[in-house]
PDB file of N, CA and C in Angstrom:
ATOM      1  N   UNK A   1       8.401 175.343  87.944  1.00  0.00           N
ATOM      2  CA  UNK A   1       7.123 174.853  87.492  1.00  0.00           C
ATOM      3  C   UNK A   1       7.289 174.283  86.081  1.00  0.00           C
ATOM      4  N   UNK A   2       6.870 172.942  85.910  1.00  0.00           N
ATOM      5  CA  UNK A   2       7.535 172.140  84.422  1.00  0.00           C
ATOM      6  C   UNK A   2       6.307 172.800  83.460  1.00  0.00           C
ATOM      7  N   UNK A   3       6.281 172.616  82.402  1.00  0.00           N
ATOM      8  CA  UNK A   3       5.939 172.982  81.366  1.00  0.00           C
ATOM      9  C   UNK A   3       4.889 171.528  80.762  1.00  0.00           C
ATOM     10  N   UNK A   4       3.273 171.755  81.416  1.00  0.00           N
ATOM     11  CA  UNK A   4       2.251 170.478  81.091  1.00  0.00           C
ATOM     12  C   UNK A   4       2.644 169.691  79.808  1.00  0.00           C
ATOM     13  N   UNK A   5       1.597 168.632  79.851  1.00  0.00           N
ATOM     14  CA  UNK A   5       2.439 167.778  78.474  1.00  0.00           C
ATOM     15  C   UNK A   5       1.530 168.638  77.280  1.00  0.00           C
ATOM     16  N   UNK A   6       0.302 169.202  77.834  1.00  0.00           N
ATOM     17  CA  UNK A   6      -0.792 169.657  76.939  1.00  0.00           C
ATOM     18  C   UNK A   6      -0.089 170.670  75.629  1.00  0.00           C
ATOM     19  N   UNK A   7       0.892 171.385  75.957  1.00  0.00           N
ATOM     20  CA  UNK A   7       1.519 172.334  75.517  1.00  0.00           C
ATOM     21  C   UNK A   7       2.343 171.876  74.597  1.00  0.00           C
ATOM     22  N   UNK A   8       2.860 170.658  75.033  1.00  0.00           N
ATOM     23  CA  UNK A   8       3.836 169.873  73.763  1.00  0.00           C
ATOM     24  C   UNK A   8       2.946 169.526  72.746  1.00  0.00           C
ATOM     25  N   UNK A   9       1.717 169.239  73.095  1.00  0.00           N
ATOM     26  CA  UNK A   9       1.295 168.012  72.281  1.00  0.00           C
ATOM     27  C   UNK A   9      -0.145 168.875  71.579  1.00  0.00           C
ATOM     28  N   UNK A  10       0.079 170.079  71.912  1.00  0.00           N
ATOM     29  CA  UNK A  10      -0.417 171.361  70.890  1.00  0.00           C
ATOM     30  C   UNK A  10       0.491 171.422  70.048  1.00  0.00           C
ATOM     31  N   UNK A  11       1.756 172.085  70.513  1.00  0.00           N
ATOM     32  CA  UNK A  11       2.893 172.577  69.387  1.00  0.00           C
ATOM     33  C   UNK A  11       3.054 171.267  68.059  1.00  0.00           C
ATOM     34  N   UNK A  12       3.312 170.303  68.548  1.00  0.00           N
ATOM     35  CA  UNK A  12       3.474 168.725  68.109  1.00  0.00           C
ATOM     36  C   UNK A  12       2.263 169.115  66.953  1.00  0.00           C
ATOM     37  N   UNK A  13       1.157 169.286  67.347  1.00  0.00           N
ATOM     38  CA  UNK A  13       0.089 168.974  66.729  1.00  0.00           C
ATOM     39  C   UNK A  13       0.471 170.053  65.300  1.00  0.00           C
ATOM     40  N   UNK A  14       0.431 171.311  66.365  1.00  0.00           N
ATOM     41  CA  UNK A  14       0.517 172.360  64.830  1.00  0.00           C
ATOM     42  C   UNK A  14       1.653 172.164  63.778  1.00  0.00           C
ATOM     43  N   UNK A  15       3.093 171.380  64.249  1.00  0.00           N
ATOM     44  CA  UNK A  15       3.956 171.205  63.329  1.00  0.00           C
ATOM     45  C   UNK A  15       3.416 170.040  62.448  1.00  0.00           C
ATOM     46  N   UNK A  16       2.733 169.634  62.876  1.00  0.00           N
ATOM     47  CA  UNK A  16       2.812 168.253  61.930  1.00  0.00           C
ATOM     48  C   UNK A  16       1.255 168.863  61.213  1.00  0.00           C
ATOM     49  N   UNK A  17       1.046 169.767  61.269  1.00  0.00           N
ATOM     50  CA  UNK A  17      -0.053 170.349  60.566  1.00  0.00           C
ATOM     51  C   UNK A  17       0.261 170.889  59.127  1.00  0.00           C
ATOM     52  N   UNK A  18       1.376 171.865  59.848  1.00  0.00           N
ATOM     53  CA  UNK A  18       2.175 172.780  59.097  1.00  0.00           C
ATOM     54  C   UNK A  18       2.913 171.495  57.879  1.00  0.00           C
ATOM     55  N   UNK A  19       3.584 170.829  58.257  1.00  0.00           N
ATOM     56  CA  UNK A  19       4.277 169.820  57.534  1.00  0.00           C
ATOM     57  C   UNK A  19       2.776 168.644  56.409  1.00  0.00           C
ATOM     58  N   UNK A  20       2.020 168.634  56.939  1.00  0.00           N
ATOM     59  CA  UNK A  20       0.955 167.850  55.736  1.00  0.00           C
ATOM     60  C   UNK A  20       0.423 168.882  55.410  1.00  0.00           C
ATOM     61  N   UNK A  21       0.185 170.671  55.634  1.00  0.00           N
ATOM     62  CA  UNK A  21      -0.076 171.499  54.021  1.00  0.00           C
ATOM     63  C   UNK A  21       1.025 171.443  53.240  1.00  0.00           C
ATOM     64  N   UNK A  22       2.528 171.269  54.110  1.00  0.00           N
ATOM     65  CA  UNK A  22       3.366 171.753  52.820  1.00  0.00           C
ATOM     66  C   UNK A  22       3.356 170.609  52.319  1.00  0.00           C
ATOM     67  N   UNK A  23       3.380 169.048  52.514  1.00  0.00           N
ATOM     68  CA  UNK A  23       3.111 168.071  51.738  1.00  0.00           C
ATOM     69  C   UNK A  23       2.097 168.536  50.457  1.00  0.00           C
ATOM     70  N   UNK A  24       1.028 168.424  50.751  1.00  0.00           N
ATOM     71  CA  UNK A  24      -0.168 168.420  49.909  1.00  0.00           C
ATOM     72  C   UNK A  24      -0.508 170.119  48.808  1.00  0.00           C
ATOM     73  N   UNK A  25       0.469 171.200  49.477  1.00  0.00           N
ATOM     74  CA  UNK A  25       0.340 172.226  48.616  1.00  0.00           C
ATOM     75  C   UNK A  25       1.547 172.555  48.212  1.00  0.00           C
ATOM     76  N   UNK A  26       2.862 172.153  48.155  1.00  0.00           N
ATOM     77  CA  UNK A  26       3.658 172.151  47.491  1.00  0.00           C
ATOM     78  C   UNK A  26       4.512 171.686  46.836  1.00  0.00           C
ATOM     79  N   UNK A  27       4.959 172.662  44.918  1.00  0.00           N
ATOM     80  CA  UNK A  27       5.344 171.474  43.955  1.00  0.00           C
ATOM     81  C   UNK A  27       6.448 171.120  44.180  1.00  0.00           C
ATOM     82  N   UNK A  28       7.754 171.863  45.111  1.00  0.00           N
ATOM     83  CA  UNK A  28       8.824 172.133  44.802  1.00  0.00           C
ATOM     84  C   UNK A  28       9.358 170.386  45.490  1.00  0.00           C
ATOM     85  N   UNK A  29       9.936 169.459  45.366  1.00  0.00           N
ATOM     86  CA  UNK A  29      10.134 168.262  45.782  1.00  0.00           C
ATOM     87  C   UNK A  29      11.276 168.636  46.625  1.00  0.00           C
ATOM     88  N   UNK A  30      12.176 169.101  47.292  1.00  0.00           N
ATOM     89  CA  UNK A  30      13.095 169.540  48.335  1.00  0.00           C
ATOM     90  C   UNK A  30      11.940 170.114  49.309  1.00  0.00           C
ATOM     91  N   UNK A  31      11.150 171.124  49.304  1.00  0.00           N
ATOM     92  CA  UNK A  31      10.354 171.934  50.128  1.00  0.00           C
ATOM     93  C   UNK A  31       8.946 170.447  50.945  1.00  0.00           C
ATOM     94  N   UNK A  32       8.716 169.512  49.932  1.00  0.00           N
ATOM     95  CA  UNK A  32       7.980 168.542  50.324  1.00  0.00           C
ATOM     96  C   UNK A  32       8.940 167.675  51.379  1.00  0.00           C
ATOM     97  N   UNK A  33      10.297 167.145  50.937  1.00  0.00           N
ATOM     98  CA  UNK A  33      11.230 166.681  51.617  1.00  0.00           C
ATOM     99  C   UNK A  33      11.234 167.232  53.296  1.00  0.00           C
ATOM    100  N   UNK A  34      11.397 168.380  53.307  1.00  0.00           N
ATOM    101  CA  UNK A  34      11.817 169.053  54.229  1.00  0.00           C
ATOM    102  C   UNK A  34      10.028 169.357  54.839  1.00  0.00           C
ATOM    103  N   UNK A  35       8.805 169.593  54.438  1.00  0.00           N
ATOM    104  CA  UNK A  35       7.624 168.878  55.193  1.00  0.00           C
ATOM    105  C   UNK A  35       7.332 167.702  55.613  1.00  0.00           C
ATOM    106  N   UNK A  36       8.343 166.613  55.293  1.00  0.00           N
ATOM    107  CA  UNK A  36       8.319 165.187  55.841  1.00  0.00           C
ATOM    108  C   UNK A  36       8.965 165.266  57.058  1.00  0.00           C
ATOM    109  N   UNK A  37      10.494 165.801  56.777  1.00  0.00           N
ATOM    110  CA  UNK A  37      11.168 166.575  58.196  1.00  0.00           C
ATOM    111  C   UNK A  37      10.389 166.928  58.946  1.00  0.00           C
ATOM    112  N   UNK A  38       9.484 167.673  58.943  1.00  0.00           N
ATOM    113  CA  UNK A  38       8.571 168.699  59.850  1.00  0.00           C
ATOM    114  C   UNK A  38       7.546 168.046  60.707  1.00  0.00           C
ATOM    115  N   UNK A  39       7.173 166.691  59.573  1.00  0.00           N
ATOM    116  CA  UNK A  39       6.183 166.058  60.186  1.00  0.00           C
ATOM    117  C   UNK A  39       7.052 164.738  61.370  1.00  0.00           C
ATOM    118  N   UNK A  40       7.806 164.284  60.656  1.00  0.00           N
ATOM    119  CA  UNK A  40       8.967 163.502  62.034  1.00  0.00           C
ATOM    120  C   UNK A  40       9.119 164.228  62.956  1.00  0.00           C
ATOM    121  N   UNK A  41       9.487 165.273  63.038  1.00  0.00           N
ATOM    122  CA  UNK A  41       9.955 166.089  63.983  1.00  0.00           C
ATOM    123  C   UNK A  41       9.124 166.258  65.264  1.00  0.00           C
ATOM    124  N   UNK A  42       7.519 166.690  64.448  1.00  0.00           N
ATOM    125  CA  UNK A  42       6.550 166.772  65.764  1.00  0.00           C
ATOM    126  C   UNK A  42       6.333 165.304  66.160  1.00  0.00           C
ATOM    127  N   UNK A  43       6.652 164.408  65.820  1.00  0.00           N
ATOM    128  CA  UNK A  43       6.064 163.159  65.845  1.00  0.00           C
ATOM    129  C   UNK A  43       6.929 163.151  67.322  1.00  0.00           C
ATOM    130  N   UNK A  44       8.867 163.104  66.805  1.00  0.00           N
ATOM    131  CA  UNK A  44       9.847 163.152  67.729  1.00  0.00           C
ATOM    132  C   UNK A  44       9.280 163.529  69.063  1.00  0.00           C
ATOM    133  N   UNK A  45       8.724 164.850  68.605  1.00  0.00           N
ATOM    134  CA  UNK A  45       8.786 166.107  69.841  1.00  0.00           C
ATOM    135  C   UNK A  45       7.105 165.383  71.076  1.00  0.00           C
ATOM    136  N   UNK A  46       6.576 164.514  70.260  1.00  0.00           N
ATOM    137  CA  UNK A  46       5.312 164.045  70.909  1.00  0.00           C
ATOM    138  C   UNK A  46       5.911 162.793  71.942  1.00  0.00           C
ATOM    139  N   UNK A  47       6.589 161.700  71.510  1.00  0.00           N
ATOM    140  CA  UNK A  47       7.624 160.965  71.657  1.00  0.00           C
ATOM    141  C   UNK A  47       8.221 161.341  72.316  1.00  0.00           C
ATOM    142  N   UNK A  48       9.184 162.357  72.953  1.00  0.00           N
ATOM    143  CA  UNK A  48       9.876 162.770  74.558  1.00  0.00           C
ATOM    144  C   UNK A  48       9.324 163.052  75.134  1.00  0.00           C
ATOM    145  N   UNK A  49       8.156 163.679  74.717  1.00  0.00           N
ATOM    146  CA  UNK A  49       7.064 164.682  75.866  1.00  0.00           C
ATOM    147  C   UNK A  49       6.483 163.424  76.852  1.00  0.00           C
ATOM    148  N   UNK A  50       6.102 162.825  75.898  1.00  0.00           N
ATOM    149  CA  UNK A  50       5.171 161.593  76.999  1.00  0.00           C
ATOM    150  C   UNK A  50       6.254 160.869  77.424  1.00  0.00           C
ATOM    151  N   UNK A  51       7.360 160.318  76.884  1.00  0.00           N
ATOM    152  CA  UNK A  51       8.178 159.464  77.583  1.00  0.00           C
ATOM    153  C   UNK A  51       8.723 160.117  78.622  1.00  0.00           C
ATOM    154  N   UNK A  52       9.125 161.870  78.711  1.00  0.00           N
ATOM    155  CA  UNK A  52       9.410 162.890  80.022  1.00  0.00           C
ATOM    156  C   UNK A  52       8.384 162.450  81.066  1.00  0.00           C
ATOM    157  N   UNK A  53       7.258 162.812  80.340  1.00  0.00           N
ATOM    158  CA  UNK A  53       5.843 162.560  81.375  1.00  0.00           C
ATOM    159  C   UNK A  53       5.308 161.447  82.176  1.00  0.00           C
ATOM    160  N   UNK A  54       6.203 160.109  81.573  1.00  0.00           N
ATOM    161  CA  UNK A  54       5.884 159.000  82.462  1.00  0.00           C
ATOM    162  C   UNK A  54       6.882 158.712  82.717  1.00  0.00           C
ATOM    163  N   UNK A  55       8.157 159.374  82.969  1.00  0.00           N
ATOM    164  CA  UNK A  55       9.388 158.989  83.282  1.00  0.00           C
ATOM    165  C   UNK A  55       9.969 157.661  82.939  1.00  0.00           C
ATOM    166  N   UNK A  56       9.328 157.016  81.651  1.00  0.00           N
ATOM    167  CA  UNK A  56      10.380 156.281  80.850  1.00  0.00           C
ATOM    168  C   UNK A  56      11.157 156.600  80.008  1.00  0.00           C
ATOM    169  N   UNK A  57      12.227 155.826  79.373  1.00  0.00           N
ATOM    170  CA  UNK A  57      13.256 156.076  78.238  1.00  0.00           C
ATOM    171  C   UNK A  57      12.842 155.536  76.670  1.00  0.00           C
ATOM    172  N   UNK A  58      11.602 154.799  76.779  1.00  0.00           N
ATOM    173  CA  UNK A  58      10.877 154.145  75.383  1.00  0.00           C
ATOM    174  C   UNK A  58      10.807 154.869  74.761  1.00  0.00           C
ATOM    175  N   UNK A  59       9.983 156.139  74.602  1.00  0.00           N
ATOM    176  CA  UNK A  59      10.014 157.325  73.888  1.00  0.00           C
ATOM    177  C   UNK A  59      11.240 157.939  72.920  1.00  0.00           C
ATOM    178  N   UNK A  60      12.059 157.863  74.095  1.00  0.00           N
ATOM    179  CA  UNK A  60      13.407 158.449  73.445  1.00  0.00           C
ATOM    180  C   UNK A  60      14.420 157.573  72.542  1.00  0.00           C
ATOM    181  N   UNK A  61      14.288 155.897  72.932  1.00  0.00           N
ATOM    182  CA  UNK A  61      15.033 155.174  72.204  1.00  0.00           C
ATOM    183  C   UNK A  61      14.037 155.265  70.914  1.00  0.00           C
ATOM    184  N   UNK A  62      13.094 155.321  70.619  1.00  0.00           N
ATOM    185  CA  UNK A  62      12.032 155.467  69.918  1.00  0.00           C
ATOM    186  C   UNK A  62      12.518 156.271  68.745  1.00  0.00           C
ATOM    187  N   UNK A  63      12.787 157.545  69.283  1.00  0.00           N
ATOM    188  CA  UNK A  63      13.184 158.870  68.905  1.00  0.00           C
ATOM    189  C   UNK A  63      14.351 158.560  67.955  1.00  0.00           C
ATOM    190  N   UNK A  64      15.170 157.715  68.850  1.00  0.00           N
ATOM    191  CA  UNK A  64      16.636 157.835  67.810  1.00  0.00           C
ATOM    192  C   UNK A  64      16.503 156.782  67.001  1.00  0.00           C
ATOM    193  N   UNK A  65      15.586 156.059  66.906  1.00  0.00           N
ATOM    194  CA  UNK A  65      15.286 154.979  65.734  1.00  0.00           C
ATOM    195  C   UNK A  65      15.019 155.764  64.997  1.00  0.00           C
ATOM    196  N   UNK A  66      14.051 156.615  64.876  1.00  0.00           N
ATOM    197  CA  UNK A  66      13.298 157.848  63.689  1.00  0.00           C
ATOM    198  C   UNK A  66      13.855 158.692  62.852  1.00  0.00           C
ATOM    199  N   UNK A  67      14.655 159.089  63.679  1.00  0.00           N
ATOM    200  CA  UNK A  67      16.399 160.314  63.339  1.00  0.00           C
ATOM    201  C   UNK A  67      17.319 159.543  62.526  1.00  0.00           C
ATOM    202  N   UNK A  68      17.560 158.248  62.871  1.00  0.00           N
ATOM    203  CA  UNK A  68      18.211 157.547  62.111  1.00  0.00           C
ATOM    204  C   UNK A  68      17.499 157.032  60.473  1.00  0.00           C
ATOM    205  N   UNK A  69      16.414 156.589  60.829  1.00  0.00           N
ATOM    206  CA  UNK A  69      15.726 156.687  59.754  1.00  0.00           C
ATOM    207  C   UNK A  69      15.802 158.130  58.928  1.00  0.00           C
ATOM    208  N   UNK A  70      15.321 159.373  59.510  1.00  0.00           N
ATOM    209  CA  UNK A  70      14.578 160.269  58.641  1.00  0.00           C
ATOM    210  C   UNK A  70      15.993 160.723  58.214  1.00  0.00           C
ATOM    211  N   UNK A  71      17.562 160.266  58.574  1.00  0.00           N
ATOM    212  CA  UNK A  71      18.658 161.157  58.340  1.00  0.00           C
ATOM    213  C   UNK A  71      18.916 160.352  57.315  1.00  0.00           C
ATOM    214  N   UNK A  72      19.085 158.985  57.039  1.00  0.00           N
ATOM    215  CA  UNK A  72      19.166 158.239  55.428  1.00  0.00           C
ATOM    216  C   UNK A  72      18.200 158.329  54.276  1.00  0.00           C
ATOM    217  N   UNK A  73      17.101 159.163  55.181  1.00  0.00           N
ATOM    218  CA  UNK A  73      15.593 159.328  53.929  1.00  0.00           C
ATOM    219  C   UNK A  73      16.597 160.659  53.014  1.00  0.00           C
ATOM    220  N   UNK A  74      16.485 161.430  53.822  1.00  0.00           N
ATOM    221  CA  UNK A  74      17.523 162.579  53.407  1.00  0.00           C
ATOM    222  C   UNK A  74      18.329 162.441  52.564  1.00  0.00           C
ATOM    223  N   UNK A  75      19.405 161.456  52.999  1.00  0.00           N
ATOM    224  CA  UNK A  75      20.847 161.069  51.988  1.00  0.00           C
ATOM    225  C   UNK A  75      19.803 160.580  50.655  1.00  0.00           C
ATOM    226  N   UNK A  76      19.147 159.457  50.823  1.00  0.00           N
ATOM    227  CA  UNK A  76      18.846 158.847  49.618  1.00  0.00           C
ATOM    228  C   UNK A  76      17.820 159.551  48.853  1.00  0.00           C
ATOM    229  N   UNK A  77      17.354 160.259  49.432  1.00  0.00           N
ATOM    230  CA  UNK A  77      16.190 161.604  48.623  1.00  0.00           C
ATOM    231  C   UNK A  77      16.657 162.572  48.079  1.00  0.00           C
ATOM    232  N   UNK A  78      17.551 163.326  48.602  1.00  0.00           N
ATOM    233  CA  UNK A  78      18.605 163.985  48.001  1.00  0.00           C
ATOM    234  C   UNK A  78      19.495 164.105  46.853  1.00  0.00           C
ATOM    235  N   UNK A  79      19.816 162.328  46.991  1.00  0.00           N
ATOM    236  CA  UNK A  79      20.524 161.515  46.153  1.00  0.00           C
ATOM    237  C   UNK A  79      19.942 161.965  44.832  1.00  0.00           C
ATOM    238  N   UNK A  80      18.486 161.492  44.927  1.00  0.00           N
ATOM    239  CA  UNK A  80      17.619 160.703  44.178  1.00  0.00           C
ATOM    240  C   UNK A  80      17.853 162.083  43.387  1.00  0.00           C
ATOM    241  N   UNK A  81      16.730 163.416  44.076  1.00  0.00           N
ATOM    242  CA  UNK A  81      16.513 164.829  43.424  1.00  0.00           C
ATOM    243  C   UNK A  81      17.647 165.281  42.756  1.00  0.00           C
ATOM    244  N   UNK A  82      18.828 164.825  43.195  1.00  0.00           N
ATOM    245  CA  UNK A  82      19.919 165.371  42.651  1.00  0.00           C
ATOM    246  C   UNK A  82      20.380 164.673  40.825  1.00  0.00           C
ATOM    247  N   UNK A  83      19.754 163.694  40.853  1.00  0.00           N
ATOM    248  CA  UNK A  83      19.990 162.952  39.582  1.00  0.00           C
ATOM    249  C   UNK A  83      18.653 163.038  38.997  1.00  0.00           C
ATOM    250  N   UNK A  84      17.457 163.232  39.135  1.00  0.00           N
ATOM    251  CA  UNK A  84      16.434 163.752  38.323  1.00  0.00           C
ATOM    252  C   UNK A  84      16.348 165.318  38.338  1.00  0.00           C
ATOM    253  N   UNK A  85      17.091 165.797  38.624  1.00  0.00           N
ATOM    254  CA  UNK A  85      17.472 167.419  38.343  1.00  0.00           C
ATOM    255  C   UNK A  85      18.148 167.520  37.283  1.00  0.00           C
ATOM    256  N   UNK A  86      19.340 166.636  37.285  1.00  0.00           N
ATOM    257  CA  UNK A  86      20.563 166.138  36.147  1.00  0.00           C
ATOM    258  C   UNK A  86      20.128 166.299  34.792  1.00  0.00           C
ATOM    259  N   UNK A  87      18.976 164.920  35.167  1.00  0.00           N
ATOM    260  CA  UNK A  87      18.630 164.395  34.073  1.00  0.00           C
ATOM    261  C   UNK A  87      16.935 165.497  33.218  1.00  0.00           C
ATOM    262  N   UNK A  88      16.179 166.232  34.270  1.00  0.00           N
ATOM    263  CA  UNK A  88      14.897 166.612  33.876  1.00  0.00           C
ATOM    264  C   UNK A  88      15.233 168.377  33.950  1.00  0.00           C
ATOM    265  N   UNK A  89      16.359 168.844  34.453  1.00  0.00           N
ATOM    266  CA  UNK A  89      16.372 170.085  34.395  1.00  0.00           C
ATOM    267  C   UNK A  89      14.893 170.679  35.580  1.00  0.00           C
ATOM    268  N   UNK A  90      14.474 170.269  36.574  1.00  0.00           N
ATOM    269  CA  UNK A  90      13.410 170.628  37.190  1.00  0.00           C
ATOM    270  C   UNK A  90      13.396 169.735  38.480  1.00  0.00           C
ATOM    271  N   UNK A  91      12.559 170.706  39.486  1.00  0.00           N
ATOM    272  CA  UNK A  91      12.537 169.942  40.934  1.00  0.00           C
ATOM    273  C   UNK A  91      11.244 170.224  41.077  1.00  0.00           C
ATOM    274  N   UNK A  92      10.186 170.642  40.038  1.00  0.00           N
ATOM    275  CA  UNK A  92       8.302 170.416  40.485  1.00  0.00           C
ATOM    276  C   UNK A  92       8.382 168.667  40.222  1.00  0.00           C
ATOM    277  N   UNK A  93       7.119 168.661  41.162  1.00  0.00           N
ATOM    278  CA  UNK A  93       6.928 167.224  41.743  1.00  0.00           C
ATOM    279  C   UNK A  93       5.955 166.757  40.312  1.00  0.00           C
ATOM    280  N   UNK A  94       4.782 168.072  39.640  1.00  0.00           N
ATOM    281  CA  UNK A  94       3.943 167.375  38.481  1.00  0.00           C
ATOM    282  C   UNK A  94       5.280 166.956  37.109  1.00  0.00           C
ATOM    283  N   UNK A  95       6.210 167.303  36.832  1.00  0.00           N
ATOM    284  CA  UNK A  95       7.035 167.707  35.743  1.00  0.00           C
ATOM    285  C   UNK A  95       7.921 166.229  35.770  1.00  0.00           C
ATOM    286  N   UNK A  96       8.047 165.682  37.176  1.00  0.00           N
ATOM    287  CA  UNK A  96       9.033 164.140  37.438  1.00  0.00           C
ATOM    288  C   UNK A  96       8.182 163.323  37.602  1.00  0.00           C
ATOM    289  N   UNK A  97       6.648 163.386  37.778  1.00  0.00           N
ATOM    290  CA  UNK A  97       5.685 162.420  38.421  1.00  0.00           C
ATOM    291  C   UNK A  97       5.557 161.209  36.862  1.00  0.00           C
ATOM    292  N   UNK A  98       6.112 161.278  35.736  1.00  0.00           N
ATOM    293  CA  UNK A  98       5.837 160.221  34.829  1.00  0.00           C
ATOM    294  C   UNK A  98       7.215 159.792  34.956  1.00  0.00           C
ATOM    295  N   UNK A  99       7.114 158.694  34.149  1.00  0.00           N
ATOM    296  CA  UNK A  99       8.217 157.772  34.639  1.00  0.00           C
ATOM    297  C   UNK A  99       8.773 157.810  32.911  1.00  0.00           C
ATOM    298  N   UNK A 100       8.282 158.515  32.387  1.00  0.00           N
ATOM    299  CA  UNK A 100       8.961 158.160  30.959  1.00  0.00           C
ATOM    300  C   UNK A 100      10.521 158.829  30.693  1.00  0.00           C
ATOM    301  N   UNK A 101      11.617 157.982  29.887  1.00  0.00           N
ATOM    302  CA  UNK A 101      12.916 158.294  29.901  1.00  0.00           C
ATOM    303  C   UNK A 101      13.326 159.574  29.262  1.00  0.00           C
TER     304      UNK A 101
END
């Protein structure tokens, strides 16, 4: 007995829930990073469910466009935190949000 699409696209829902509080309530800029993760992810996980459910492959080529994307957001975000850490001694998001040198 398969597992309805209703059930994906609950879970889907609550991750990408979970992922815009930790956007919007937290300072730590890695922990926001990794709520962007959270929110791709259910996006992903919404994206196979229906493409399972109508037995196409759109969904899924879909999918690995996204992964590919969200895996260079990573490198270059990373990048980024790693050299305003360097330079600011700090990873809160209010403490880097000015742009002054």
């Amino acid at each position: 007995m398969p597992v309805p699409v209703q059930y994906y696209a609950i879970l889907s829902a609550l991750l990408f829930s979970m992922g815009v509080v930790g956007v919007l309530l937290r300072r730590n800029i890695i922990i926001v990073f990794m709520s962007i993760e959270l929110m791709l992810n259910a996006a992903n996980l919404l994206f196979v469910a229906f493409a399972r459910y109508q037995n196409v492959v759109d969904g899924q080529v879909f999918v690995f466009f996204v992964m590919t994307v969200a895996a260079s957001e990573v490198a270059i975000g990373l990048a980024l935190v790693m050299a305003l850490f360097r330079s600011r001694q700090t990873t809160d998001v209010d403490d880097i949000s000015t742009l002054k040198g």
